[in-house]
C-alpha atoms as a PDB file:
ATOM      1  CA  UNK A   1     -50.905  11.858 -23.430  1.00  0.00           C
ATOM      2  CA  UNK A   2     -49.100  13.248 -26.349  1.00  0.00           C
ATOM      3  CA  UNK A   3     -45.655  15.842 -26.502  1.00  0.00           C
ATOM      4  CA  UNK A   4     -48.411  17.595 -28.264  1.00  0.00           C
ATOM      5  CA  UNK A   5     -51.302  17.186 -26.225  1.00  0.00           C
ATOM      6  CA  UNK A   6     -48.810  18.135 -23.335  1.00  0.00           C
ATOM      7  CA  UNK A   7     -47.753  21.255 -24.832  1.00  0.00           C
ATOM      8  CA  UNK A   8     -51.096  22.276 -25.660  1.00  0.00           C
ATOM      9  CA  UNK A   9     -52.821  22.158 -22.709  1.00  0.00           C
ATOM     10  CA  UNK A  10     -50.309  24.157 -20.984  1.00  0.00           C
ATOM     11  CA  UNK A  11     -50.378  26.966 -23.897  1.00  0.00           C
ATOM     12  CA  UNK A  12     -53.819  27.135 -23.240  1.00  0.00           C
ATOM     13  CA  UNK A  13     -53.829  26.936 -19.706  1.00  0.00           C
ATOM     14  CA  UNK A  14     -50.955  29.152 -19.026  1.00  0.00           C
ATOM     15  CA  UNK A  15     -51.084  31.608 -22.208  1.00  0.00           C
ATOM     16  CA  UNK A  16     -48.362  33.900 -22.766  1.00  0.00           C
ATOM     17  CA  UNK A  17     -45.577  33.612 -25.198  1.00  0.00           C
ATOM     18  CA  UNK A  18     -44.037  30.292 -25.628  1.00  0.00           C
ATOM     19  CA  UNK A  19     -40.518  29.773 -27.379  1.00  0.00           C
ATOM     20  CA  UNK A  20     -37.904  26.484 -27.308  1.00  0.00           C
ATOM     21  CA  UNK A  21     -36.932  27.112 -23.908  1.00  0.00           C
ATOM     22  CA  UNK A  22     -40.649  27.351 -22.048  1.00  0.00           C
ATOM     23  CA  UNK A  23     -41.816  24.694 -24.601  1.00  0.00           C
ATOM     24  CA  UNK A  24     -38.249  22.366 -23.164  1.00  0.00           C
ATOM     25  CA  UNK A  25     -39.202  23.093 -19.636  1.00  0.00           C
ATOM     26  CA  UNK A  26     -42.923  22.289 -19.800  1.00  0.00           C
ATOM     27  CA  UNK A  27     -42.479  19.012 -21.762  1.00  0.00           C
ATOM     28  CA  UNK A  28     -39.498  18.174 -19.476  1.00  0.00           C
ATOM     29  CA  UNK A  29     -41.956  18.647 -16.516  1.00  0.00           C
ATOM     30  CA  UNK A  30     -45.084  16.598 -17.896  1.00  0.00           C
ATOM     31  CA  UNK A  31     -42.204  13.155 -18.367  1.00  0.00           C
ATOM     32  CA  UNK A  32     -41.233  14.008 -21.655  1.00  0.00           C
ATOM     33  CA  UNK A  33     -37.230  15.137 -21.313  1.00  0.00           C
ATOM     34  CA  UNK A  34     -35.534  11.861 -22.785  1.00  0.00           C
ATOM     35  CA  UNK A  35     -32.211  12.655 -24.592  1.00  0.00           C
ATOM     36  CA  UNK A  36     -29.346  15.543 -24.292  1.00  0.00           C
ATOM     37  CA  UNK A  37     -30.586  19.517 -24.369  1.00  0.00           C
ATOM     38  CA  UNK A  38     -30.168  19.596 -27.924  1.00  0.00           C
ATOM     39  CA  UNK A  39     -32.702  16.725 -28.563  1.00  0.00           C
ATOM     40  CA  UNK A  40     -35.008  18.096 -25.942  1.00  0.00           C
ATOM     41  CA  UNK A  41     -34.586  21.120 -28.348  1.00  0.00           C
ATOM     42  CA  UNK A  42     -35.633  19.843 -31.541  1.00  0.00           C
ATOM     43  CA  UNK A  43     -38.699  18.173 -29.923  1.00  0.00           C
ATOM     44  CA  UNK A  44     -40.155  20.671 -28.538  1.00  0.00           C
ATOM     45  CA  UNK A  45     -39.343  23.345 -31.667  1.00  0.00           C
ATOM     46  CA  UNK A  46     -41.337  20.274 -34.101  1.00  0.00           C
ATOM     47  CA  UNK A  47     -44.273  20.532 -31.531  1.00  0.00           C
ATOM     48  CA  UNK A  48     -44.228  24.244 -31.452  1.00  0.00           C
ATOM     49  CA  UNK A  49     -44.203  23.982 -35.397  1.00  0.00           C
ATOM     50  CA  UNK A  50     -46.859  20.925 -35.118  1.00  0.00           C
ATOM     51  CA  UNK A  51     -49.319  23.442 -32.690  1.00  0.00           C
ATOM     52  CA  UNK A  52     -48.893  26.711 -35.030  1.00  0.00           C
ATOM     53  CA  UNK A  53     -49.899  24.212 -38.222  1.00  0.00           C
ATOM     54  CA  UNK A  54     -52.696  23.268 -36.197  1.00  0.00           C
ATOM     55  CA  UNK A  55     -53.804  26.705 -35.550  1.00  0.00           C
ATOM     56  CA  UNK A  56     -53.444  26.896 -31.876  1.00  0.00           C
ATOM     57  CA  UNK A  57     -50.404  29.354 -31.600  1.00  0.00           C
ATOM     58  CA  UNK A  58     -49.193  31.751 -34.011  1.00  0.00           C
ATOM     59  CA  UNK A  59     -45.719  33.502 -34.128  1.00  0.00           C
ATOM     60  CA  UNK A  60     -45.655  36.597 -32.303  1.00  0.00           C
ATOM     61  CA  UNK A  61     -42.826  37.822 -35.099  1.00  0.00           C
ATOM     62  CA  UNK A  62     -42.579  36.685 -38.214  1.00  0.00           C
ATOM     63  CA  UNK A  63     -38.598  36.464 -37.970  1.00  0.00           C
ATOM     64  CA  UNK A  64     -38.800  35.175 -34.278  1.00  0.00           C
ATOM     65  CA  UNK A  65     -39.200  31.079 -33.325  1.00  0.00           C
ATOM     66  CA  UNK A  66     -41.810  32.737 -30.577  1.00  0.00           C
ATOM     67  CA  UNK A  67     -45.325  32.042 -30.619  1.00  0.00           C
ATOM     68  CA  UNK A  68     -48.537  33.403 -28.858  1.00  0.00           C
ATOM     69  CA  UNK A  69     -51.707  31.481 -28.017  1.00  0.00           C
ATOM     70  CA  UNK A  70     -54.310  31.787 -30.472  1.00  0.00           C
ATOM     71  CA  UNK A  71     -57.691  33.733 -28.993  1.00  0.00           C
ATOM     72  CA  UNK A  72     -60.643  30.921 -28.943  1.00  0.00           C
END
């Protein structure tokens, strides 16, 4: 499995609002939290980005680096 694939199927499982820290957490917990905090960082803001271009999340603000699962 995928950062992505990860990611997604705990936005869609879970719902909610997801920004860096959740998205850190829940990529650190499927065996994805290689590197310092700042790496971890980056990662898991380029999969947020990666999802939202995909159409599975959209940001809840447009000034805001926090994103919402899209309804299916």
């Amino acid at each position: 499995m995928t950062q992505r694939q990860a990611l997604e199927r705990s936005i869609r499982s879970l719902g909610g609002t997801w920004d860096t820290w959740r998205a850190v957490n829940t990529l650190r917990d499927a065996g994805y939290g290689e590197g310092d905090r700042r790496q971890q960082e980056k990662r898991a803001r380029q999969v947020l980005r990666d999802l939202a271009d995909a159409g599975v999340i959209v940001k809840a603000a447009p000034d805001s680096a926090t994103y919402r699962a899209v309804e299916q």
